[in-house]
Protein backbone atom coordinates (compact mmCIF):
# COMPACT_ATOMS: atom_id res chain seq x y z
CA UNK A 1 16.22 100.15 72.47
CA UNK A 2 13.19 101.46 74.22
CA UNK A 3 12.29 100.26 77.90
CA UNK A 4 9.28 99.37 76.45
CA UNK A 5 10.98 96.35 74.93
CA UNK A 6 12.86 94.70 77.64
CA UNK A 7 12.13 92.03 79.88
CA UNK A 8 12.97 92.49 84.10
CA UNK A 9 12.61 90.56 86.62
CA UNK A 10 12.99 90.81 90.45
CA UNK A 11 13.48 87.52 92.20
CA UNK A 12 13.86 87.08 96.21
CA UNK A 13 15.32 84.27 97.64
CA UNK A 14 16.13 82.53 100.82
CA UNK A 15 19.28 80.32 101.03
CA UNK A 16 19.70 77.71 103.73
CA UNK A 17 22.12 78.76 105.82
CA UNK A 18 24.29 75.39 105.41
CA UNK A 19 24.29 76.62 101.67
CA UNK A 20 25.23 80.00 101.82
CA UNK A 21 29.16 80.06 100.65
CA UNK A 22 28.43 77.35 98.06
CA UNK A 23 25.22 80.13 96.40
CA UNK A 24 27.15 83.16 97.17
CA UNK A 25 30.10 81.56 95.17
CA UNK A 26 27.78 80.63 91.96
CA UNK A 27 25.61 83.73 91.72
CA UNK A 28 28.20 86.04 92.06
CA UNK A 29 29.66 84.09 89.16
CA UNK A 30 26.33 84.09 87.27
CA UNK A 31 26.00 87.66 87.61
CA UNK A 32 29.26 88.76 86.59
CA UNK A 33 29.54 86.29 83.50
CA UNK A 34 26.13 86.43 82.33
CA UNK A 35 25.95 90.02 80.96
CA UNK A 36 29.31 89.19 78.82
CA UNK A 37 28.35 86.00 77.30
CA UNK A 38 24.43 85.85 77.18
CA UNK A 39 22.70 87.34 73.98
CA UNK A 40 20.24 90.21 75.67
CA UNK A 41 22.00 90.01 78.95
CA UNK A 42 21.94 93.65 79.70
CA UNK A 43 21.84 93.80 83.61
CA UNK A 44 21.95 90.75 86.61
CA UNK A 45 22.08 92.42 90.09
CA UNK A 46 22.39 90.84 92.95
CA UNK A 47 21.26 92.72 96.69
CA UNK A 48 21.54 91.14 99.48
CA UNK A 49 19.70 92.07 102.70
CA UNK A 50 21.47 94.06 105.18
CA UNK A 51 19.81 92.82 108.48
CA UNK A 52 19.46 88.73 107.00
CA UNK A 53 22.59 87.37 105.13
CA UNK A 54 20.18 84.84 104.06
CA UNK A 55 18.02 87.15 101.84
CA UNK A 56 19.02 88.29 98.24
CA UNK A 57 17.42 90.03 95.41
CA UNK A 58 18.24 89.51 91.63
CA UNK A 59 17.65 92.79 89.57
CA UNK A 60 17.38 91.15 85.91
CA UNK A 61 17.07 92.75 82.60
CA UNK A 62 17.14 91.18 79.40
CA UNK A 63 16.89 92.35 75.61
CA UNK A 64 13.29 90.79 75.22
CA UNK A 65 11.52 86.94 76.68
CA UNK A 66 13.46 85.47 74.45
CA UNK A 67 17.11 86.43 76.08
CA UNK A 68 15.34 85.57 78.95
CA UNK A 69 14.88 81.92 78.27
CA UNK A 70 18.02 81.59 76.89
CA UNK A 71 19.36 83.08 80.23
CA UNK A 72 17.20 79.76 81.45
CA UNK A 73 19.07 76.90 79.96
């Protein structure tokens, strides 16, 4: 499959602090289950900020949209 054909996104977010174990808890999930069991799946990174706990980035790459909006629902 050419790169030309996927679909990546890069998403930074902010998680209340009061929230933190709860999110950490479900997006590691997410990211580790995700790949295995979603059609297109083909990468869901997660970075987190060095110098702000509170700040993560999601590395995302998908087959094509479509995967994509499965990953969605």
């Amino acid at each position: 499959m050419a790169a030309k054909d996927t679909f990546t996104i890069i998403v930074d977010v902010k998680v209340a602090a009061d929230r933190l174990d709860e999110f950490v808890k479900l997006i590691v999930h997410d990211a580790e289950v995700s790949p295995k069991v979603e059609p297109g799946c083909l990468r869901f990174d997660i970075l987190r900020d060095p110098e702000n706990e509170l700040l993560f980035t999601f590395y995302e790459v998908y087959a094509n949209k479509e995967a994509f909006d499965y990953h969605l629902k």
